[in-house]
PDB file of N, CA and C in Angstrom:
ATOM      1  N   UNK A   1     -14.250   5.455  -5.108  1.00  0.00           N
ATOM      2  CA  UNK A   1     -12.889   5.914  -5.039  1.00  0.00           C
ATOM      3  C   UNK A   1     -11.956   4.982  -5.802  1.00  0.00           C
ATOM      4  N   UNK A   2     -12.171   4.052  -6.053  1.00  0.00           N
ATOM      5  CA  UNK A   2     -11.648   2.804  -6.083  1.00  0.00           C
ATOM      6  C   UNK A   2     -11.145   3.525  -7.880  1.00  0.00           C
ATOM      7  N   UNK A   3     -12.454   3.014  -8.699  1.00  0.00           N
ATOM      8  CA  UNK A   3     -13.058   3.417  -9.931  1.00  0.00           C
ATOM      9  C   UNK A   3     -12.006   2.428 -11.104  1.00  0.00           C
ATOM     10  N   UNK A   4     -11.541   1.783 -10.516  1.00  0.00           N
ATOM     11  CA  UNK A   4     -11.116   0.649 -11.587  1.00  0.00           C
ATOM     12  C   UNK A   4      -9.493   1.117 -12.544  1.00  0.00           C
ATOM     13  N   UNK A   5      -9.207   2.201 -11.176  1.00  0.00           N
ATOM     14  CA  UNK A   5      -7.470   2.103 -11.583  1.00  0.00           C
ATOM     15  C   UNK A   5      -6.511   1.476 -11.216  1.00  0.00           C
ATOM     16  N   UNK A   6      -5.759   1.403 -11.999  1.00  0.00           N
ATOM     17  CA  UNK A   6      -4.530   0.863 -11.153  1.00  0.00           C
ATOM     18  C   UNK A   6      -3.370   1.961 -11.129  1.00  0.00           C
ATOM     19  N   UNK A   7      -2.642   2.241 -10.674  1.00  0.00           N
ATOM     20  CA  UNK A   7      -1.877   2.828 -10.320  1.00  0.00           C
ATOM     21  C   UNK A   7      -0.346   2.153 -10.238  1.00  0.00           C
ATOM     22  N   UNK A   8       0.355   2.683 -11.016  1.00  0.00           N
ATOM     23  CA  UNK A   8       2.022   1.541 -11.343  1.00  0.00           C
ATOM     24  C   UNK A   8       2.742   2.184 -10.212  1.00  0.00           C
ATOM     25  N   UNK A   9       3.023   1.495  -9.140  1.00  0.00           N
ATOM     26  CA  UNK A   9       4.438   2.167  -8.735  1.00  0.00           C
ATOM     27  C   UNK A   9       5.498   1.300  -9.105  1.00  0.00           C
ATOM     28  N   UNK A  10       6.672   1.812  -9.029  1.00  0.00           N
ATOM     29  CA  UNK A  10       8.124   0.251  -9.983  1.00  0.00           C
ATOM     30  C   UNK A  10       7.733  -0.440  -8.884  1.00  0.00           C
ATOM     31  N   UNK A  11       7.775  -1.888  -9.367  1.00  0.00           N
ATOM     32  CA  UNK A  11       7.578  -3.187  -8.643  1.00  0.00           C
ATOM     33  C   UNK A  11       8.895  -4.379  -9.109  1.00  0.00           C
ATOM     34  N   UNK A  12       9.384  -4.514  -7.724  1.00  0.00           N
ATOM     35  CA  UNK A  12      10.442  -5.250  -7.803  1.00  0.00           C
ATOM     36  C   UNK A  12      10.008  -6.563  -7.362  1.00  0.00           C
ATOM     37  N   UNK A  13      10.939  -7.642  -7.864  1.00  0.00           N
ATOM     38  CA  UNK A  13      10.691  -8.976  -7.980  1.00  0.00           C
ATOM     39  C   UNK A  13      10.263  -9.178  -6.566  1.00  0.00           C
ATOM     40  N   UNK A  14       9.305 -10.051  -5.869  1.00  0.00           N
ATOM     41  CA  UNK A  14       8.685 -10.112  -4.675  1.00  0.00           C
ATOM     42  C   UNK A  14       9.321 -11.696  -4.402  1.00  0.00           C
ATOM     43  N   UNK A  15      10.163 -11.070  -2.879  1.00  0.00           N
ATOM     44  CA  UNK A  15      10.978 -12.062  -2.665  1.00  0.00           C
ATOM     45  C   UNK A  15      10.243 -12.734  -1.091  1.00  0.00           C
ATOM     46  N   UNK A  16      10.062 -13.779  -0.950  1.00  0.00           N
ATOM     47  CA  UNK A  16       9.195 -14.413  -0.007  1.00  0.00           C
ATOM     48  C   UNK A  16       9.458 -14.292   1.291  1.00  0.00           C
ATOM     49  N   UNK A  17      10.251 -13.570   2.187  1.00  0.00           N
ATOM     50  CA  UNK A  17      10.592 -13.250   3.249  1.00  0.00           C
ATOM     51  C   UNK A  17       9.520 -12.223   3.649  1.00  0.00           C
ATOM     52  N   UNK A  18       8.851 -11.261   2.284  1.00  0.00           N
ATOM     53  CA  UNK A  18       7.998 -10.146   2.966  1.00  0.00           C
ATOM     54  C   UNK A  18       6.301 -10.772   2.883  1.00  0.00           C
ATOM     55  N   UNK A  19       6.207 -12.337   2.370  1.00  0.00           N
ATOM     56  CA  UNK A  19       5.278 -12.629   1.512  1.00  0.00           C
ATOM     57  C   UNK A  19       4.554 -13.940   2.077  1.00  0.00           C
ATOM     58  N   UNK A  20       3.711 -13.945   3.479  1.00  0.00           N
ATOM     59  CA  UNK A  20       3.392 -15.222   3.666  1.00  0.00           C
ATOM     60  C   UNK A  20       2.217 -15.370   2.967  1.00  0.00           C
ATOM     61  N   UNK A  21       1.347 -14.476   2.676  1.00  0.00           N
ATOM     62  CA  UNK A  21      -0.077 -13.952   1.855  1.00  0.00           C
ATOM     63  C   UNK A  21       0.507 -14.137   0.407  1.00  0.00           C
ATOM     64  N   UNK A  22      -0.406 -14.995  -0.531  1.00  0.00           N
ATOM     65  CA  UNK A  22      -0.274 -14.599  -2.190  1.00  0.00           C
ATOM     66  C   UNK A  22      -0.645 -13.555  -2.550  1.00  0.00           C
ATOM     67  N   UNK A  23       0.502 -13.224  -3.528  1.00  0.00           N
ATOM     68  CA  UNK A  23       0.383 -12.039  -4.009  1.00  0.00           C
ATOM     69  C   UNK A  23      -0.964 -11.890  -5.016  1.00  0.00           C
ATOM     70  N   UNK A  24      -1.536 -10.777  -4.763  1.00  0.00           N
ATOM     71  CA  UNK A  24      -3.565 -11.015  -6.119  1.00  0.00           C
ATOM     72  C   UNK A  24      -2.334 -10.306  -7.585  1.00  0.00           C
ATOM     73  N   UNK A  25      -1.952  -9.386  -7.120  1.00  0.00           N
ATOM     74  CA  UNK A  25      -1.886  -8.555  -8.646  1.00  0.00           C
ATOM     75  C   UNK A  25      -0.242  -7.528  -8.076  1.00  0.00           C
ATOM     76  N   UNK A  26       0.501  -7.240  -8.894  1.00  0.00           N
ATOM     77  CA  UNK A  26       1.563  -6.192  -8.847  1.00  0.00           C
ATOM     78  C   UNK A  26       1.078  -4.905  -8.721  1.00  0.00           C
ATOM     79  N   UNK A  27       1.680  -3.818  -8.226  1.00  0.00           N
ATOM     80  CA  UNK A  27       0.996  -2.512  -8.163  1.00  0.00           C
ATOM     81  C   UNK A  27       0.276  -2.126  -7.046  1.00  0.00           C
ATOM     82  N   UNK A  28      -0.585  -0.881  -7.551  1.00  0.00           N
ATOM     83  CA  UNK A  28      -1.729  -0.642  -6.342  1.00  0.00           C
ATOM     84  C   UNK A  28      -3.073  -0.354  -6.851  1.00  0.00           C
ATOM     85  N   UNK A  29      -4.176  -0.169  -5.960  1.00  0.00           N
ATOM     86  CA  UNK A  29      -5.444  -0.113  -6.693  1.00  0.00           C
ATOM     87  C   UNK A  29      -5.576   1.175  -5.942  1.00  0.00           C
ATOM     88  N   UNK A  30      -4.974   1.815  -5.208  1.00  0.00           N
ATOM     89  CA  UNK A  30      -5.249   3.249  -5.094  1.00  0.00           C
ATOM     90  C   UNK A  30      -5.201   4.182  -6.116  1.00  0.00           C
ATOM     91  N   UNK A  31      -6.190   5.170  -6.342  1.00  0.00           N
ATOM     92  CA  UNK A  31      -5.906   6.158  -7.320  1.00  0.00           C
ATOM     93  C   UNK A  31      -5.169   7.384  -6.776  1.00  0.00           C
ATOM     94  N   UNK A  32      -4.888   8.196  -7.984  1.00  0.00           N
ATOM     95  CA  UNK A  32      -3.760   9.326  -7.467  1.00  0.00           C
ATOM     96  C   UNK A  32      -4.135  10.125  -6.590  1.00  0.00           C
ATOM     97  N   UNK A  33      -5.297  10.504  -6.001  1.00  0.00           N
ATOM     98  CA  UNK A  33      -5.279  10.696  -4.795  1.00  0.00           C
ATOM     99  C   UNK A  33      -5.386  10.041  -3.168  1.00  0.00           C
ATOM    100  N   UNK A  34      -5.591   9.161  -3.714  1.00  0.00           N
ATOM    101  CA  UNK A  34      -5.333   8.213  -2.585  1.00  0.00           C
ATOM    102  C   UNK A  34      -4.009   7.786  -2.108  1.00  0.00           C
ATOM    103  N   UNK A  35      -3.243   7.627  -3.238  1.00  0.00           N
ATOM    104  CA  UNK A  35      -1.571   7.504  -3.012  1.00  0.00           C
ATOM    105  C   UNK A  35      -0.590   8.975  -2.709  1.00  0.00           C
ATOM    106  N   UNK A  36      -1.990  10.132  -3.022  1.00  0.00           N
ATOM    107  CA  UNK A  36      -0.847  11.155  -2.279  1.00  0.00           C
ATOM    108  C   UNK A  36      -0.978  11.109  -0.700  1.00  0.00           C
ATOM    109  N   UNK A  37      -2.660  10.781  -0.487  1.00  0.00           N
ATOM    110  CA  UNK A  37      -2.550  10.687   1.003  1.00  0.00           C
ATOM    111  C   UNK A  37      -2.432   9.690   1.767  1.00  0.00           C
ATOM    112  N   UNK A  38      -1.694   8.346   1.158  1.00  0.00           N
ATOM    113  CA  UNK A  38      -0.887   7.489   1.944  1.00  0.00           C
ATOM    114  C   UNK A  38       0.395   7.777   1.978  1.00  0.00           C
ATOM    115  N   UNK A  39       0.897   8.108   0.762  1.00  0.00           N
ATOM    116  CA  UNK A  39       2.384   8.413   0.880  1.00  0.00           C
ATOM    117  C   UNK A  39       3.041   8.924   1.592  1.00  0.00           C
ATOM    118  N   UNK A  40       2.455  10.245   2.546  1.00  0.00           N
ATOM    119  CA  UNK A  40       3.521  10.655   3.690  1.00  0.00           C
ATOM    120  C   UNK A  40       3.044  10.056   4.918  1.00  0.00           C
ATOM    121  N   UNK A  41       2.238   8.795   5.192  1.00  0.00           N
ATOM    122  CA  UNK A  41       2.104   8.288   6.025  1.00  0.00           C
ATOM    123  C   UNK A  41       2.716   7.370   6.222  1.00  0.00           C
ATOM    124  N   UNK A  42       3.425   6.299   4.828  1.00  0.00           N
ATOM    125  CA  UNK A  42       3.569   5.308   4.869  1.00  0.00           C
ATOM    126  C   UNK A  42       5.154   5.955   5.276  1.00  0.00           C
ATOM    127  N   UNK A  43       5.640   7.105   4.707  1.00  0.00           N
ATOM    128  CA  UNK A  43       7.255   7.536   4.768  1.00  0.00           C
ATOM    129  C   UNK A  43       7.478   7.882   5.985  1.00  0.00           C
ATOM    130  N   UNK A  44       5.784   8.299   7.093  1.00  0.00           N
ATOM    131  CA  UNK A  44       6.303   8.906   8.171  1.00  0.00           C
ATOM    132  C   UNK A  44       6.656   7.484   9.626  1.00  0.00           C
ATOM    133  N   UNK A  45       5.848   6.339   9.012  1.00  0.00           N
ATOM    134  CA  UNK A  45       5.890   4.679   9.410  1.00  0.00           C
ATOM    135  C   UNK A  45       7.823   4.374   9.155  1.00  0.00           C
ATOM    136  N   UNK A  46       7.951   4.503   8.133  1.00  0.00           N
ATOM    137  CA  UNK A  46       9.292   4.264   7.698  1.00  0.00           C
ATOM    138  C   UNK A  46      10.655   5.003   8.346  1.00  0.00           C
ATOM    139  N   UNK A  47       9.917   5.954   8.500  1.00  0.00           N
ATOM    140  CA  UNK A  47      11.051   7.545   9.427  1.00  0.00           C
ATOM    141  C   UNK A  47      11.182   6.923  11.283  1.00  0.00           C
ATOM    142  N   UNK A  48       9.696   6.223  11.457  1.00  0.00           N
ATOM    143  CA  UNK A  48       9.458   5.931  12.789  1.00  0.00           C
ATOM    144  C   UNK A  48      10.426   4.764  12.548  1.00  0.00           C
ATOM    145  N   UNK A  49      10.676   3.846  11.958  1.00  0.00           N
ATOM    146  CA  UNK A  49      11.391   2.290  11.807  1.00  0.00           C
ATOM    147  C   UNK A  49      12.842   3.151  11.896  1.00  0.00           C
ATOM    148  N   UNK A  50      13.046   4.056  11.763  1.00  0.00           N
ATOM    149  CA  UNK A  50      14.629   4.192  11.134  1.00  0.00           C
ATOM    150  C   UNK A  50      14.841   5.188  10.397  1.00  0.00           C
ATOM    151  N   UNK A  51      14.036   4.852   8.835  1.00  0.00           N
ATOM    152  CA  UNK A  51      14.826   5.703   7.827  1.00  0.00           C
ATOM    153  C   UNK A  51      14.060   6.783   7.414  1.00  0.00           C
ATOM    154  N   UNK A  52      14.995   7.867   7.483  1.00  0.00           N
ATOM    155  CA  UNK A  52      14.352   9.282   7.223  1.00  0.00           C
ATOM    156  C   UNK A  52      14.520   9.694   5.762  1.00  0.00           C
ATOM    157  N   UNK A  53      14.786   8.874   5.017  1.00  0.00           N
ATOM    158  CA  UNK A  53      14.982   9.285   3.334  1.00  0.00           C
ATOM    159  C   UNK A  53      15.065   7.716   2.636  1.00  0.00           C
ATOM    160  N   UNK A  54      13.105   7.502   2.627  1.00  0.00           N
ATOM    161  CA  UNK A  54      12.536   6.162   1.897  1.00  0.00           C
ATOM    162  C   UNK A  54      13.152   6.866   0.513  1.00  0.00           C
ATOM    163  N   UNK A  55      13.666   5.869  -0.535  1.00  0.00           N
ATOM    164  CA  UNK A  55      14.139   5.896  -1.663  1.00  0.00           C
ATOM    165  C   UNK A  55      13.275   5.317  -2.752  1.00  0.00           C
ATOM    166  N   UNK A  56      12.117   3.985  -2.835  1.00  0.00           N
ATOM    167  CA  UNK A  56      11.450   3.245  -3.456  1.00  0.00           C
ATOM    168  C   UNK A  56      10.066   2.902  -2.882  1.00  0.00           C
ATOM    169  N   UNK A  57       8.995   2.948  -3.595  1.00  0.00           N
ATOM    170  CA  UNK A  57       7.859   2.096  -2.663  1.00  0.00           C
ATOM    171  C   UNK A  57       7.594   1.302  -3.520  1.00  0.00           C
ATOM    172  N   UNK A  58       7.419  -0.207  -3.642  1.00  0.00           N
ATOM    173  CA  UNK A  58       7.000  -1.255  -4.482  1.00  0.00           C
ATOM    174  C   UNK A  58       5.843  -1.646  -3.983  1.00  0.00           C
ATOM    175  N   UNK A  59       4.449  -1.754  -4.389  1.00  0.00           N
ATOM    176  CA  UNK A  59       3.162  -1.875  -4.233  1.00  0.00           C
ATOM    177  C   UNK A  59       3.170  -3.344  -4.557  1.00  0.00           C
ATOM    178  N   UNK A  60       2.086  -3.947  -3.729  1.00  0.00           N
ATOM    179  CA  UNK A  60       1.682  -5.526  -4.235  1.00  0.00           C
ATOM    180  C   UNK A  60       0.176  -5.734  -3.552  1.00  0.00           C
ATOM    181  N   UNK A  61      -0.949  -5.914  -3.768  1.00  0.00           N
ATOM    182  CA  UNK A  61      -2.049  -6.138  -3.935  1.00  0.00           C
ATOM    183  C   UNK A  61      -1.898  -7.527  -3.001  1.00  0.00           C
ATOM    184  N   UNK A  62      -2.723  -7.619  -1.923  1.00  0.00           N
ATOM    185  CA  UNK A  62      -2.378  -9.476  -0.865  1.00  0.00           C
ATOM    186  C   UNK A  62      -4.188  -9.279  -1.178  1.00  0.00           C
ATOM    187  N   UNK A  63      -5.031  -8.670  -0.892  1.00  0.00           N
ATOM    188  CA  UNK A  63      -6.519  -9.003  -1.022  1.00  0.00           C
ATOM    189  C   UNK A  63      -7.149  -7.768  -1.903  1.00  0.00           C
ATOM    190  N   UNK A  64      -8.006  -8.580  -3.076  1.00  0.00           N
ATOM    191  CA  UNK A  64      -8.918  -7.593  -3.772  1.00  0.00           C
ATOM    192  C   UNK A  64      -9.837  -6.958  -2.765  1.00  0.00           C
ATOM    193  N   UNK A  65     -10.530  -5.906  -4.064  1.00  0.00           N
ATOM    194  CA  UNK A  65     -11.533  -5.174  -2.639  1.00  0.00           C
ATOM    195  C   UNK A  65     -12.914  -6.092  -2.531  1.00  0.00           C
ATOM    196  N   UNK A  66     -13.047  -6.071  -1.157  1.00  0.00           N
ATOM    197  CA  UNK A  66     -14.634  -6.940  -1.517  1.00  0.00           C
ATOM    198  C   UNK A  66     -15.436  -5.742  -0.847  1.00  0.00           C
ATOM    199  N   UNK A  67     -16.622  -6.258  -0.619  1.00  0.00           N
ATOM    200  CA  UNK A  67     -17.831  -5.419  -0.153  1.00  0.00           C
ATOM    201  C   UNK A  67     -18.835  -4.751  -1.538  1.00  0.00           C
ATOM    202  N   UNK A  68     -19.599  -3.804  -0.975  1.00  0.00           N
ATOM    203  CA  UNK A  68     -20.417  -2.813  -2.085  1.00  0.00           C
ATOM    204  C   UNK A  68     -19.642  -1.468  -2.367  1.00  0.00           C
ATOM    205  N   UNK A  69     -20.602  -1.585  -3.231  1.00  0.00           N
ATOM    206  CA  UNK A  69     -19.430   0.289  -3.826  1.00  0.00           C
ATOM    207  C   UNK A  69     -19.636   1.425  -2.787  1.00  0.00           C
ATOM    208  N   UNK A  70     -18.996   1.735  -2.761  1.00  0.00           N
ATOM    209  CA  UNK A  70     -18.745   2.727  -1.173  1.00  0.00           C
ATOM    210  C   UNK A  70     -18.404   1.905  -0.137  1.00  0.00           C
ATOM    211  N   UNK A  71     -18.021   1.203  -0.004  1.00  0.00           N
ATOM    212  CA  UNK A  71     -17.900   0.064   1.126  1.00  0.00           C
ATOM    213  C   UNK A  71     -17.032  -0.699   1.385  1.00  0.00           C
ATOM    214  N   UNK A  72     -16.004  -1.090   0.064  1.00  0.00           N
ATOM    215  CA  UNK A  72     -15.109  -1.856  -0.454  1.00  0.00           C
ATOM    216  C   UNK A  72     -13.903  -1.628   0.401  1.00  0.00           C
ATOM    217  N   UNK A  73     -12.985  -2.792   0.438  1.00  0.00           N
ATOM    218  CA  UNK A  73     -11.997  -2.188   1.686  1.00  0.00           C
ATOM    219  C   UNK A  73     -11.130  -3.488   0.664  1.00  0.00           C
ATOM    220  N   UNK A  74      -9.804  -3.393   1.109  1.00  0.00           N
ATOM    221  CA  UNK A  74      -8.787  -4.215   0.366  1.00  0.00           C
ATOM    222  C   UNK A  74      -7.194  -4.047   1.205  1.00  0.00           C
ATOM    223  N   UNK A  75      -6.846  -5.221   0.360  1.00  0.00           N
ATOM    224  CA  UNK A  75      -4.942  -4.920   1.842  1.00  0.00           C
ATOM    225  C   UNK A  75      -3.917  -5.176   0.465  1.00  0.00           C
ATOM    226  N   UNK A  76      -2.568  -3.697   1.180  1.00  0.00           N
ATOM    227  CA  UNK A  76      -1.983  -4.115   0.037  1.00  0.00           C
ATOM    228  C   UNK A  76      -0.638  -4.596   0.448  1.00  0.00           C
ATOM    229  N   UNK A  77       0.394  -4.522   0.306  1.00  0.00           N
ATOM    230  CA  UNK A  77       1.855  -4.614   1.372  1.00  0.00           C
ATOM    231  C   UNK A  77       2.868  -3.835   0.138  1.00  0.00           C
ATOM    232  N   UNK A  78       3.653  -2.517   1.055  1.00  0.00           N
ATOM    233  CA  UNK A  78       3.930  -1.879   0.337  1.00  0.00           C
ATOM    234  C   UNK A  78       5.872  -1.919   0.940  1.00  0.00           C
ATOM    235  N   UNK A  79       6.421  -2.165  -0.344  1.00  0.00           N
ATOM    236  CA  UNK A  79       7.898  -2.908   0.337  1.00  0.00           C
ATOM    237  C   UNK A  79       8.560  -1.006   0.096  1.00  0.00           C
ATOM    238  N   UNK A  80       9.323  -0.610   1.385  1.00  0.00           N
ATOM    239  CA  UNK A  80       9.730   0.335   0.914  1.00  0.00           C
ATOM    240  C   UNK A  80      10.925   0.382   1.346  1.00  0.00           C
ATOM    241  N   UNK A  81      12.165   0.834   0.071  1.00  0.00           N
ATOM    242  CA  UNK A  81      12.982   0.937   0.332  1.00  0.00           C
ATOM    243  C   UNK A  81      14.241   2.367   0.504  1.00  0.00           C
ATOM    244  N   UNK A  82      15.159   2.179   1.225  1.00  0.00           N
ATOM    245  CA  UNK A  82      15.520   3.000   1.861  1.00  0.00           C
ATOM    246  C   UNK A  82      16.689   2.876   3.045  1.00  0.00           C
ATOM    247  N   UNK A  83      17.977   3.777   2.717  1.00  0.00           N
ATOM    248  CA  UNK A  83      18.762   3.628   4.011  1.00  0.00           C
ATOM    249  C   UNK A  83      19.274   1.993   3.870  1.00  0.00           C
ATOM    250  N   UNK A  84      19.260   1.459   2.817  1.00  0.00           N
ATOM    251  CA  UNK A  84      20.321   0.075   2.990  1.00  0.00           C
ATOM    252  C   UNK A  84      19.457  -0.844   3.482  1.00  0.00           C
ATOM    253  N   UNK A  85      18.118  -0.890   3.659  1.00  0.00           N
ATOM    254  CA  UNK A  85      17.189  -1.470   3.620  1.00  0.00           C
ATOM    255  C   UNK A  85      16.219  -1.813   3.173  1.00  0.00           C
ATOM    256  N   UNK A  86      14.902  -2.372   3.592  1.00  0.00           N
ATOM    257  CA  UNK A  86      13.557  -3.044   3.033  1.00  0.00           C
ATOM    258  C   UNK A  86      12.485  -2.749   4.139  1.00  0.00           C
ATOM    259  N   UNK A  87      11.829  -1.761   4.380  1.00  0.00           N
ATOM    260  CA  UNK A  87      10.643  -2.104   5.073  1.00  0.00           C
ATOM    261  C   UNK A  87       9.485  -2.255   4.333  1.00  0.00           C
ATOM    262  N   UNK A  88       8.586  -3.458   4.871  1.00  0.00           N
ATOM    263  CA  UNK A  88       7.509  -4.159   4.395  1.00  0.00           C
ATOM    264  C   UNK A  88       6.088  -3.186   5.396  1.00  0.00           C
ATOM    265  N   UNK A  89       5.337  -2.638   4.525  1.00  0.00           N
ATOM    266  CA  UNK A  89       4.358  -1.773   5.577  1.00  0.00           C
ATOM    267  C   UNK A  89       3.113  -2.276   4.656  1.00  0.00           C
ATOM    268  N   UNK A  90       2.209  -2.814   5.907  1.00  0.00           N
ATOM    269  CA  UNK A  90       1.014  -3.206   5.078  1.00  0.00           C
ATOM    270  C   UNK A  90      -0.275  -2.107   5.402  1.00  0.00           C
ATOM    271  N   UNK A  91      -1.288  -2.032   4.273  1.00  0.00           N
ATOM    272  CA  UNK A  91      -1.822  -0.687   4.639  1.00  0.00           C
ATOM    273  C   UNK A  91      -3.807  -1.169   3.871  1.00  0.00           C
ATOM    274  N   UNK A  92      -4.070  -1.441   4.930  1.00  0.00           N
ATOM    275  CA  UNK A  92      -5.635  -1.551   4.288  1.00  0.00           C
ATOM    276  C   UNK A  92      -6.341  -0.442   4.356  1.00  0.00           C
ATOM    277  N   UNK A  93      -6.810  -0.237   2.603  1.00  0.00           N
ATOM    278  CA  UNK A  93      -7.496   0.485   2.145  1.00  0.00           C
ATOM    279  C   UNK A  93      -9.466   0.302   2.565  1.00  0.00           C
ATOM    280  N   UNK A  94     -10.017   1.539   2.263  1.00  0.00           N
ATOM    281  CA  UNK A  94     -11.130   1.255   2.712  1.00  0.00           C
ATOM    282  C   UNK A  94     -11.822   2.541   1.944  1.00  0.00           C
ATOM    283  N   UNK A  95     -13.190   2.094   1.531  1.00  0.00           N
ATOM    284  CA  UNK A  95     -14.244   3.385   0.909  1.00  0.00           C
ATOM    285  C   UNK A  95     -14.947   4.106   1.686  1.00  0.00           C
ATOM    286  N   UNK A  96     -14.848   5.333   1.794  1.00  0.00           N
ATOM    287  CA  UNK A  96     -15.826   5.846   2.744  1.00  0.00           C
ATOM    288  C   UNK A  96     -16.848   6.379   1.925  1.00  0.00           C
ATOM    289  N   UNK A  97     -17.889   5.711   1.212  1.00  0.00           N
ATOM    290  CA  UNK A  97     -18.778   6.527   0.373  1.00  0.00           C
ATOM    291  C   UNK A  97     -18.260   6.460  -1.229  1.00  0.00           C
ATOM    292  N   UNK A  98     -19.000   7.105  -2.082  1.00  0.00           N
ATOM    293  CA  UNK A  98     -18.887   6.318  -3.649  1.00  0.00           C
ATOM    294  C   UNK A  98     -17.399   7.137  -4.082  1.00  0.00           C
ATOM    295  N   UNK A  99     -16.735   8.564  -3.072  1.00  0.00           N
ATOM    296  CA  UNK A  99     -16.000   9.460  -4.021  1.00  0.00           C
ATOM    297  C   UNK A  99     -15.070   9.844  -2.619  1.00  0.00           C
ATOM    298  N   UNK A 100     -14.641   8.748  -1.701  1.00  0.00           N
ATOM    299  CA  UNK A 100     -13.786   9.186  -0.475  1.00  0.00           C
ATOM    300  C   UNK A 100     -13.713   7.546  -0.276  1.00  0.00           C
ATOM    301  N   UNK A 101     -11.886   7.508   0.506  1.00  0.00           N
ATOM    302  CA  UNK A 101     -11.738   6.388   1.106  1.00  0.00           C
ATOM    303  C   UNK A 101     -10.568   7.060   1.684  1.00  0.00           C
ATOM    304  N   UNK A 102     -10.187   6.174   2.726  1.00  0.00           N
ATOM    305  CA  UNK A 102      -9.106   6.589   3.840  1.00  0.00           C
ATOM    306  C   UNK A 102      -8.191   4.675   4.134  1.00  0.00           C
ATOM    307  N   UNK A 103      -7.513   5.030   4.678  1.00  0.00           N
ATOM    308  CA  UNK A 103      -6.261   3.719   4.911  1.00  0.00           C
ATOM    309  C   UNK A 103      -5.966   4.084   5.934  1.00  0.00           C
ATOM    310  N   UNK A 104      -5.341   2.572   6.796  1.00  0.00           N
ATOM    311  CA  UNK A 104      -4.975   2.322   7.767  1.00  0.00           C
ATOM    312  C   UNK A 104      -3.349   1.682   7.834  1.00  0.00           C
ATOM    313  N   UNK A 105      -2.294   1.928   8.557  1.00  0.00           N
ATOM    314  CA  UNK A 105      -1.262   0.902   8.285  1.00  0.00           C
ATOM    315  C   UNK A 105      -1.786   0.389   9.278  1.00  0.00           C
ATOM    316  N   UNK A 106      -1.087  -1.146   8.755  1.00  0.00           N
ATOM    317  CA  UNK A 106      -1.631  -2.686   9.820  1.00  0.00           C
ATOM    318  C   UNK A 106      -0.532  -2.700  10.596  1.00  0.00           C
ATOM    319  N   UNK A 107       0.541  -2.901  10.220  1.00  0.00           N
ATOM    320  CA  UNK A 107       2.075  -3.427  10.672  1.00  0.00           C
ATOM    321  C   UNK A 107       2.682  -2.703  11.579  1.00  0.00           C
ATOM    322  N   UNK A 108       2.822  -1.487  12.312  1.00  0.00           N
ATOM    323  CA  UNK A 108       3.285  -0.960  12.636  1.00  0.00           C
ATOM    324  C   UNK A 108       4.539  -1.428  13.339  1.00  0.00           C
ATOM    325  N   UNK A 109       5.733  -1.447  12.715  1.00  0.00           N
ATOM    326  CA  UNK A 109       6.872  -2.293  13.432  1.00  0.00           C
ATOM    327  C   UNK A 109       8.003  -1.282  14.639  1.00  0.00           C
TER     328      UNK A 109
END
């Protein structure tokens, strides 16, 4: 699932309040289907915090994927903004098999 994309979402300067983990890489390593089926999860995390109309998601990579192919799992922290704010939602990715993977949010605030 993985398959060696990256995926740009705009990435804004990463300011250390959301950042006790080094950052690996800017962006995300989800591919385009993987980011359609985080995306209304991560907005419906964001709706639960507060804001019902996320405006930005800035992707940042905190751990590459390790494991075997089909197996590989990785964490990313995804700053989203919205409503005069910043929520920070972290969301580990995971392979289920060589051509499926599914995510978890960690943070739930």
């Amino acid at each position: 699932m993985l398959c060696g994309l990256l995926v740009s979402l705009p990435v804004a300067a990463a300011e250390g309040e959301y950042f006790s983990e080094e950052i690996v890489l800017q962006g995300t390593l989800a591919n385009e289907t993987l980011l359609k089926d985080a995306m209304p999860g991560v907005a419906a995390e964001v709706a639960r915090r507060g804001c019902e109309v996320p405006e930005q998601f800035f992707a940042f990579v905190l751990a590459m994927p390790k494991g075997e192919v089909g197996e590989r799992y990785w964490h990313e922290r995804w700053i989203v903004e919205g409503c005069e704010r910043e929520y920070p939602v972290d969301i580990e990715f995971r392979e289920d098999g060589v051509n499926a993977a599914y995510w978890t949010i960690k943070n739930k605030g």
